[in-house]
Protein backbone atom coordinates (compact mmCIF):
# COMPACT_ATOMS: atom_id res chain seq x y z
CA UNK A 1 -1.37 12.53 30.09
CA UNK A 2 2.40 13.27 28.93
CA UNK A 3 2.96 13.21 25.33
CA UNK A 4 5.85 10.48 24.53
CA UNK A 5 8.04 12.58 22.21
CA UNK A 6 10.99 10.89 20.06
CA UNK A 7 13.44 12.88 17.54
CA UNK A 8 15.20 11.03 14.62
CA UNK A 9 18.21 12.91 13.72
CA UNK A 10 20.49 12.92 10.92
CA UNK A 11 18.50 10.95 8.54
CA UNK A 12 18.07 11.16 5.13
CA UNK A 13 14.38 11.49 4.27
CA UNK A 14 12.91 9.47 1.16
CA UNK A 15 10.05 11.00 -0.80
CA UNK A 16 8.58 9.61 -3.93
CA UNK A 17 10.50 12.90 -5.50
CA UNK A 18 13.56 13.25 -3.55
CA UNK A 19 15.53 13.13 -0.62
CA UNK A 20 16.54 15.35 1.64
CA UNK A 21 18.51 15.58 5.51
CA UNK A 22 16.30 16.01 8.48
CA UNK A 23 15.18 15.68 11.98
CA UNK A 24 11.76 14.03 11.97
CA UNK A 25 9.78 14.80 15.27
CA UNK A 26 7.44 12.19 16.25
CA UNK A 27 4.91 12.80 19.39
CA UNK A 28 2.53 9.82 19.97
CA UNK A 29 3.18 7.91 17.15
CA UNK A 30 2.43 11.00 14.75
CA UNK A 31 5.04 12.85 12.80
CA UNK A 32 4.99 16.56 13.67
CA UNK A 33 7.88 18.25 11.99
CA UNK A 34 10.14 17.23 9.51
CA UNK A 35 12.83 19.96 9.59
CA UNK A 36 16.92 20.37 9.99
CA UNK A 37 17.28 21.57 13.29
CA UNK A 38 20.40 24.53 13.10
CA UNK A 39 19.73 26.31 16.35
CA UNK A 40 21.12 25.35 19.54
CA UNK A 41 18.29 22.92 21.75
CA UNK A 42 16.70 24.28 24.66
CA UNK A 43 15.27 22.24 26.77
CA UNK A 44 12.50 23.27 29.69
CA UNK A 45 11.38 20.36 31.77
CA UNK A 46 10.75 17.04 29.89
CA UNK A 47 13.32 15.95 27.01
CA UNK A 48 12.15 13.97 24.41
CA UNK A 49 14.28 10.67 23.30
CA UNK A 50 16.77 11.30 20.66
CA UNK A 51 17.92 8.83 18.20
CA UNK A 52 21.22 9.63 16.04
CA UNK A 53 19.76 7.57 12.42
CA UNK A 54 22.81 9.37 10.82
CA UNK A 55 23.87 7.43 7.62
CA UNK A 56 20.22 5.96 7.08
CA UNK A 57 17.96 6.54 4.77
CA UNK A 58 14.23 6.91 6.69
CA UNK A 59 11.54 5.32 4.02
CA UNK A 60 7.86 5.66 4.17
CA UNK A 61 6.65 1.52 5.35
CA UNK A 62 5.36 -0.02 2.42
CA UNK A 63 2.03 -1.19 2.07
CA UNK A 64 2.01 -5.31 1.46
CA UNK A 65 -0.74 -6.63 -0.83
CA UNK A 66 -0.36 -10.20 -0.37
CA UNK A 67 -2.61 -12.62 -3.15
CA UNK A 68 -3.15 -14.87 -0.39
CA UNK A 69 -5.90 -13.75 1.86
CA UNK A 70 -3.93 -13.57 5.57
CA UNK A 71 -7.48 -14.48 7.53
CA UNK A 72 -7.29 -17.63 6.52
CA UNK A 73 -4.17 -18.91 8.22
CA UNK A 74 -5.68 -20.20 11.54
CA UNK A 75 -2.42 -21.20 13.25
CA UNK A 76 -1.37 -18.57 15.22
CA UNK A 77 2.56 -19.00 14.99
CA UNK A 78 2.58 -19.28 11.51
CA UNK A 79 0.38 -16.18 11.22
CA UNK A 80 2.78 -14.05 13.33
CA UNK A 81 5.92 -16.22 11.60
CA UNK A 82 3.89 -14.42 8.16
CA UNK A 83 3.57 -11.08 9.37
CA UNK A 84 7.48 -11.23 10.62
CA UNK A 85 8.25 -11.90 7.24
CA UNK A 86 6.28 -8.44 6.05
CA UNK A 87 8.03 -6.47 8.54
CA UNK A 88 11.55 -8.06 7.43
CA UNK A 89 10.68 -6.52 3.71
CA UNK A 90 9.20 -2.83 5.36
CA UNK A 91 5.66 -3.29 5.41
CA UNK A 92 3.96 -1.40 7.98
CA UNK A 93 0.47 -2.22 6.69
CA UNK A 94 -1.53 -4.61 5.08
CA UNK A 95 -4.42 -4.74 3.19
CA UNK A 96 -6.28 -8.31 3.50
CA UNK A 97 -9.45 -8.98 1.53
CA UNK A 98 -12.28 -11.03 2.94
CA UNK A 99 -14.30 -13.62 0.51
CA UNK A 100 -18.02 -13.87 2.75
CA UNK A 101 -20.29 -17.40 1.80
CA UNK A 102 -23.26 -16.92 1.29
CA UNK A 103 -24.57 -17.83 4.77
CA UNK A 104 -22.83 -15.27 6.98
CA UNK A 105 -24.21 -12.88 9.24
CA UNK A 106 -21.93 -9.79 10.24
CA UNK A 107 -21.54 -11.55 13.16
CA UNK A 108 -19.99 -14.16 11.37
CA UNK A 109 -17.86 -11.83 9.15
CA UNK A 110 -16.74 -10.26 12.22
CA UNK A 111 -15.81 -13.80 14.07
CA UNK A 112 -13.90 -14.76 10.47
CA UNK A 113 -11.80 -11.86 10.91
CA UNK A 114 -10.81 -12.44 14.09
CA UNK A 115 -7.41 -13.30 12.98
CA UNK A 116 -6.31 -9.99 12.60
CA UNK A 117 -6.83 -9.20 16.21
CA UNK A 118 -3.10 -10.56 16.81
CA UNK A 119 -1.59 -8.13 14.04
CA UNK A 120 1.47 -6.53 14.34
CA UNK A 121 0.98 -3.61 11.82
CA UNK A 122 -2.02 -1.62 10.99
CA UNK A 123 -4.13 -3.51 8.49
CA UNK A 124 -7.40 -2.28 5.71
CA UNK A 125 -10.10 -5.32 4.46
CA UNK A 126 -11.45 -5.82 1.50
CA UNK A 127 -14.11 -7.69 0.48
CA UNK A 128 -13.77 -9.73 -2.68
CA UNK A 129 -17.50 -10.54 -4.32
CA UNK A 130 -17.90 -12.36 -7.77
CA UNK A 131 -19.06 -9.60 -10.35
CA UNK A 132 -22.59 -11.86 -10.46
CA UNK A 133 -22.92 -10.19 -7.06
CA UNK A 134 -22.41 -7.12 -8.01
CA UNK A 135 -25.68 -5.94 -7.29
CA UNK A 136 -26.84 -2.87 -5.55
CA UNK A 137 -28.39 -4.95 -2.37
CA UNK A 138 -25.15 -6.51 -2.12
CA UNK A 139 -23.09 -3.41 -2.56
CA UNK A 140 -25.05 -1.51 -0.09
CA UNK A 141 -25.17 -3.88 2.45
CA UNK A 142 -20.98 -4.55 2.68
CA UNK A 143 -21.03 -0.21 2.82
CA UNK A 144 -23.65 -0.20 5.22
CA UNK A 145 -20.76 -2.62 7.24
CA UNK A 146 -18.27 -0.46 6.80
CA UNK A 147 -16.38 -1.51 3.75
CA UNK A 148 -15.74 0.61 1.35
CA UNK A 149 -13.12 -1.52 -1.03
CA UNK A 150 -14.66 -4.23 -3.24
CA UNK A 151 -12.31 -6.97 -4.94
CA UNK A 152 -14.82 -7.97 -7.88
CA UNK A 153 -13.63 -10.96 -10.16
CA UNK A 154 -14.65 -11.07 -13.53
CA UNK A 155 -14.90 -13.80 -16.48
CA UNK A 156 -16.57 -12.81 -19.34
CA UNK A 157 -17.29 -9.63 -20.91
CA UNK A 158 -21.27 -10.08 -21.01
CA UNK A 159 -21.18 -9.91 -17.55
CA UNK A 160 -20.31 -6.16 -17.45
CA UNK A 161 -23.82 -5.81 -19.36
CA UNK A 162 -25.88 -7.37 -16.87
CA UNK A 163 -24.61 -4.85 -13.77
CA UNK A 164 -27.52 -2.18 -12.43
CA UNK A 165 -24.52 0.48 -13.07
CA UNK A 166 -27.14 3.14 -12.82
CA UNK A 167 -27.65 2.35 -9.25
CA UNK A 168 -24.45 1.38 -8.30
CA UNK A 169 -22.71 4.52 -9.29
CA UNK A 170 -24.91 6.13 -7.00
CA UNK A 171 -23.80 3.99 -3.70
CA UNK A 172 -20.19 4.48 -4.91
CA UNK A 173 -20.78 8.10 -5.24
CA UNK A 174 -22.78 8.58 -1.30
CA UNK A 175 -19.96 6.55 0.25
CA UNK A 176 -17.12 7.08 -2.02
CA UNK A 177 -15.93 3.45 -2.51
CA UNK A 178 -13.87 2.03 -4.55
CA UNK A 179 -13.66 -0.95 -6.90
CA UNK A 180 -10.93 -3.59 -7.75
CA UNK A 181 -11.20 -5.70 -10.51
CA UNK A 182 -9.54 -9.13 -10.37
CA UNK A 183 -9.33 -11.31 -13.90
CA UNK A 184 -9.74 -14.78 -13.78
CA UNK A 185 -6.86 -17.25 -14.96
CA UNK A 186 -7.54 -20.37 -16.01
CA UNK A 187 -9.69 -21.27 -19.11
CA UNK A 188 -10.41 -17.13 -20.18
CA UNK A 189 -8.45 -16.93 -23.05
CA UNK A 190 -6.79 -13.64 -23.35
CA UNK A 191 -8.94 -12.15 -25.81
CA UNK A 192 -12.15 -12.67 -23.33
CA UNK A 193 -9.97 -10.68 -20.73
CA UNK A 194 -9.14 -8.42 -23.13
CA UNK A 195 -12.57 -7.27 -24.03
CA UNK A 196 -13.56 -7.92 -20.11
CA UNK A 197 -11.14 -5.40 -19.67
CA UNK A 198 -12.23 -2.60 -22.40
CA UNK A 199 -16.11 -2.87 -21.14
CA UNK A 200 -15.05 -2.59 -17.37
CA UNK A 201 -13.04 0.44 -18.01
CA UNK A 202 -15.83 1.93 -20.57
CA UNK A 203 -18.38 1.49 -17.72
CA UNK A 204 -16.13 2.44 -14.81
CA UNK A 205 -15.37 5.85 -17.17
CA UNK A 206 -19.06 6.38 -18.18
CA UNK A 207 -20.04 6.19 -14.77
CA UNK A 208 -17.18 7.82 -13.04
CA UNK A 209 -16.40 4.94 -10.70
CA UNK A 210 -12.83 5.10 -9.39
CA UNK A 211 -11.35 1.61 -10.48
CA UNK A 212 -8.13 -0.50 -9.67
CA UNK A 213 -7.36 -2.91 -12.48
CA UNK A 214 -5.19 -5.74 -11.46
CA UNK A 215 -3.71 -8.18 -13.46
CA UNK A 216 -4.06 -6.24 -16.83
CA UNK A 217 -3.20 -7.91 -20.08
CA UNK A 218 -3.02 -4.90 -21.93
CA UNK A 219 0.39 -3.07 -22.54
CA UNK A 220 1.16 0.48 -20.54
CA UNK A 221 -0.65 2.56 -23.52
CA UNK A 222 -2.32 5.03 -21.26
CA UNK A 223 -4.59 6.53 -24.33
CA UNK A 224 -8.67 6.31 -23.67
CA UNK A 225 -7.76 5.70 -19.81
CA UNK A 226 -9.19 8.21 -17.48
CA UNK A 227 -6.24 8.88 -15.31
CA UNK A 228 -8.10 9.35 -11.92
CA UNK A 229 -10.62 7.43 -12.39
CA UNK A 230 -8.82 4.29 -13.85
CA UNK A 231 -5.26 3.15 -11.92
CA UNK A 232 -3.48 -0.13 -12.55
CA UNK A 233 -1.52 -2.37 -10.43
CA UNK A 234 0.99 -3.42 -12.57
CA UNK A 235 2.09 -7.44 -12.78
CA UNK A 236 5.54 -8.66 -11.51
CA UNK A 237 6.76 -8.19 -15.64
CA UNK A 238 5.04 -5.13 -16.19
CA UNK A 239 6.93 -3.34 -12.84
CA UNK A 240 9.95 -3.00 -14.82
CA UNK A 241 8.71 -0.85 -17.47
CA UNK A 242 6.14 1.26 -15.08
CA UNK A 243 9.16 2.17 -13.34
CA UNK A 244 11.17 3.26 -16.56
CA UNK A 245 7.66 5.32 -17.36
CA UNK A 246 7.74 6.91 -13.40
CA UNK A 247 11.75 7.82 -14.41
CA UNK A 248 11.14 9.20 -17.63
CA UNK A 249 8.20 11.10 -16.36
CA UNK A 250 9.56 12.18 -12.76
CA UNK A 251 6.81 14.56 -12.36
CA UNK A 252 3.79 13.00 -14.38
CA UNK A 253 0.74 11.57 -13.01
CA UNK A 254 0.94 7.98 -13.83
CA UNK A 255 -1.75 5.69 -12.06
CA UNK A 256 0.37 2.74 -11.48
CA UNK A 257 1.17 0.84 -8.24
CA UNK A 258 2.42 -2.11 -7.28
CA UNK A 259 3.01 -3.86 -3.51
CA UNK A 260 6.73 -4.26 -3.10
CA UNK A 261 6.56 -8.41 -3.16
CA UNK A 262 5.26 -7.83 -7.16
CA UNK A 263 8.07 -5.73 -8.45
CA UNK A 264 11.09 -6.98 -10.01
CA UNK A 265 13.56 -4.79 -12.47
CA UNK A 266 15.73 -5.89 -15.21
CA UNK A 267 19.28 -4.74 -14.03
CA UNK A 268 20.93 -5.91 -17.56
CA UNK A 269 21.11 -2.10 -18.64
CA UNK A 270 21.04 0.46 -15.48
CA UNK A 271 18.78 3.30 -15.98
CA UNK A 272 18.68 5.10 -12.49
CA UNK A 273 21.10 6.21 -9.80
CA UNK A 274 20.88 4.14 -6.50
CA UNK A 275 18.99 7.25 -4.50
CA UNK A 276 16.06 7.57 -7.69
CA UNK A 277 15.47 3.86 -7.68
CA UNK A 278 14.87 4.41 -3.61
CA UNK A 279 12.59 7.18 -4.52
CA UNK A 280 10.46 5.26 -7.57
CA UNK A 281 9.96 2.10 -4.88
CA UNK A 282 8.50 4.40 -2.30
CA UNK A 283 6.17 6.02 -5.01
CA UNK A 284 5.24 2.69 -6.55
CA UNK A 285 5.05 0.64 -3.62
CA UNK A 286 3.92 2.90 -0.60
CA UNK A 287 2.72 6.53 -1.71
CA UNK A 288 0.68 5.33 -4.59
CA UNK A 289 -1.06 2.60 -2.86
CA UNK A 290 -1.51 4.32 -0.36
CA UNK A 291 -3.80 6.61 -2.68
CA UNK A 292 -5.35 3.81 -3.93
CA UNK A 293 -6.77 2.46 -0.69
CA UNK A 294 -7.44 5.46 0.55
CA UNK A 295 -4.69 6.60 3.47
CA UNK A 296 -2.90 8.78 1.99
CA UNK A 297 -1.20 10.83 3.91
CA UNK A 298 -1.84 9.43 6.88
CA UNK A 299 0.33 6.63 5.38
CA UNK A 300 2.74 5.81 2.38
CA UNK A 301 4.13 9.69 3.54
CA UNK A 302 6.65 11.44 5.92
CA UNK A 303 4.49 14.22 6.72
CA UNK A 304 3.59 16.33 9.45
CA UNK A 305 0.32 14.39 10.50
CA UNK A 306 1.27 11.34 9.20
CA UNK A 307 1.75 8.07 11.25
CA UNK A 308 5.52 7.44 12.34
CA UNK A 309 5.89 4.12 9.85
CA UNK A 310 9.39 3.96 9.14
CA UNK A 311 11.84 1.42 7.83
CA UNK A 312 15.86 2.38 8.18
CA UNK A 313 18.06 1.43 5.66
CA UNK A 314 21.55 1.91 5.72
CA UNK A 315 23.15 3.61 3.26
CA UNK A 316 26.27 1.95 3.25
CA UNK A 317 24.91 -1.12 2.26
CA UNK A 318 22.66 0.81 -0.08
CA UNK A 319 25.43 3.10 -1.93
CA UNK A 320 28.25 0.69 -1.88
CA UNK A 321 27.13 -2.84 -3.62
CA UNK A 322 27.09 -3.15 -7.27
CA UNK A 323 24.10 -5.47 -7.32
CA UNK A 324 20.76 -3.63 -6.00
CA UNK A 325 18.53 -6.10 -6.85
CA UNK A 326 18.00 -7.54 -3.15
CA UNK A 327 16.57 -4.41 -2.32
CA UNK A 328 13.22 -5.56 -3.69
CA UNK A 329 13.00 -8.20 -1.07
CA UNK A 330 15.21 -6.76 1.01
CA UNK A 331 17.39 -10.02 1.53
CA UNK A 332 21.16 -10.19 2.83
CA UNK A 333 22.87 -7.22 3.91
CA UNK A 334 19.74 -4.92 1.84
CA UNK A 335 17.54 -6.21 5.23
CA UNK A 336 16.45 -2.82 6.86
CA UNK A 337 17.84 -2.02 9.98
CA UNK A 338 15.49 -0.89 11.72
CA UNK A 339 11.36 -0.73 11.06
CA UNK A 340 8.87 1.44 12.79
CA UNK A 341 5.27 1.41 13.04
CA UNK A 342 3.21 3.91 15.13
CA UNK A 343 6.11 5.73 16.12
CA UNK A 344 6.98 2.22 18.29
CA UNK A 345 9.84 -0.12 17.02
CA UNK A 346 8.26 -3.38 15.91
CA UNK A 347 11.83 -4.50 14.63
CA UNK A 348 15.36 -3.21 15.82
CA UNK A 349 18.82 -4.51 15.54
CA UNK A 350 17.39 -7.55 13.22
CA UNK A 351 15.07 -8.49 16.46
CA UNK A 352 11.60 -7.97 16.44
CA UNK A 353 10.15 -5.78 19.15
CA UNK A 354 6.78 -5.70 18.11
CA UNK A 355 3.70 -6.70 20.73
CA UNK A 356 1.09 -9.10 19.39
CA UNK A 357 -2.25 -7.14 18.85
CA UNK A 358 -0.77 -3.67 18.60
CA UNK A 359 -1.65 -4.13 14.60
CA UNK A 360 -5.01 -1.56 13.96
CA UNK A 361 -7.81 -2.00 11.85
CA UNK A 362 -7.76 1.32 9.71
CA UNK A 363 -11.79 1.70 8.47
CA UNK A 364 -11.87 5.62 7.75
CA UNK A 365 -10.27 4.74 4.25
CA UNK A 366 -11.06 8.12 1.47
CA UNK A 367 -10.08 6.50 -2.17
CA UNK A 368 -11.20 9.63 -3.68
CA UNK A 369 -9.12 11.61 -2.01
CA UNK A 370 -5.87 11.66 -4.27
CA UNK A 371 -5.01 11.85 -7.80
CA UNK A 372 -1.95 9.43 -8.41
């Protein structure tokens, strides 16, 4: 079977570090070398496709996070109208989580997630469980399944005493899942999520459970944290300051992360140079989540052995406005050019090229894997 070979040159490459010029070599939808090409090409027999991206910046495709579970929208043009809108922003995956009744079956799981089967990009499920279920029957069975992400909502801080942790921290440990906690809003007053919060991370520590917090009330203070088994995706009013801590600390390991829809920065005083602020998004928003969920490298990177998901972003709209701040949503002239997924275009020339179904469902997810 021939290989189908492309070669992106003149780009700028984006890292969560740096940037640097290069050629990025992509053979069947993998990136294989990420180099500056200064010899003179050879070519014996079959040539691969060439693509000048000179003047573009080549970022990692974020990772979207949406609050609203995607499975749920039954109508299938406002699905694909929903996943346009991701790829418009950069998002080359999606992680959806899945909130089971009772009365299902896998069979039934499997038929509720059928959505997803018309996907454009690559896509991860959760499965969000009230911490009353939090029990090791439950646990096992949705690992058993194949899931090995649970969303766990939490109230009150006497529930944390009333979890079999003993147990549980041995079915996290055989199949190396993960746990996200999600606070409640509503009538918890914010000292209840406060101590919710302290007894979660105590047990999570004691029993060396890897943890995402979401929605934490408590300021960036990082003391009594564990920092790889506790990481924290920060709230839209918290990004601001996470990303002043990433700056200030360029080569620290901070557990913070945040999908790109949550992060908004306060452009009043100017802290960064345009190029850093690219490089602190695609840390934030792609590489660290990426972590989190467990695909690192194979996403959230431009690596050799990573998959080709690229977004193109031109640097003259980039380096030349004074206002940045529509790069977060990437609206107006900040749109990217051109996005990539798989090392096929899904969106090109502000049209979308992307085949209904070609969207994968990525189970072999390793949370453990990566400090952040």
């Amino acid at each position: 079977m021939s290989l189908q070979e492309m070669i992106l040159r003149g780009g700028t490459v984006v890292s969560p570090y740096g940037v640097q010029e290069a050629d990025v070599w992509i053979v069947d939808g993998k990136i294989t070398r990420v180099a500056k090409d200064t010899l003179l090409k050879t070519t014996y027999g079959h040539s691969p496709i060439e693509v000048d991206v000179s003047g573009m910046y080549l970022l990692p495709g974020f990772i979207a996070m949406p609050h609203t579970p995607f499975y749920r929208i039954r109508d299938r043009a406002v699905y694909l109208e929903s996943m346009h809108s991701l790829i418009k922003m950069g998002c080359t995956s999606l992680v959806d989580t899945f909130y089971p009744d009772a009365w299902m079956n896998l069979a039934q799981v499997r038929y509720q997630q059928t959505a997803h089967f018309n996907s454009l990009i690559d896509y991860v499920w959760h499965v969000g469980l009230d911490i009353s279920q939090l029990k090791p029957k439950e646990v096992s069975m949705w690992q058993k399944y194949g899931y090995t992400a649970l969303q766990i909502t939490g109230r009150a801080p006497e529930e944390i005493s009333s979890v079999d942790w003993e147990t549980i921290s041995q079915l996290h440990t055989s199949n190396k899942s993960i746990l996200h906690l999600q606070l409640t809003t509503g009538s918890v007053t914010k000292d209840q999520k406060e101590r919710l919060l302290r007894a979660w991370l105590e047990a999570t520590k004691h029993w060396k459970l890897r943890t995402v917090i979401t929605q934490s009330t408590t300021e960036l203070d990082m003391e009594g944290y564990d920092p790889f088994y506790h990481l924290f995706r920060l709230k839209r009013e918290w990004t601001d300051r996470g990303m002043r801590l990433l700056h200030r600390n360029w080569f620290r390991s901070l557990p913070f992360l945040a999908p790109l829809h949550d992060i908004q920065i306060d452009l009043r005083k100017r802290w960064w140079y345009h190029e850093e602020l690219l490089c602190l998004l695609v840390r934030l928003a792609s590489t660290n989540v990426a972590k989190a969920i467990g695909l690192y490298p194979r996403k959230g990177s431009l690596l050799p052995g990573s998959d080709a998901d690229i977004l193109f972003l031109k640097k003259e709209n980039w380096l030349t406005k004074s206002d940045v701040s529509t790069i977060l949503n990437f609206s107006e002239t900040h749109l990217p050019t051109s996005v990539m997924s798989n090392g096929k275009w899904i969106y090109r020339d502000s049209r979308f090229c992307s085949t209904v179904g070609m969207g994968r469902w990525l189970f072999d997810t390793k949370p453990y894997t990566y400090v952040i």
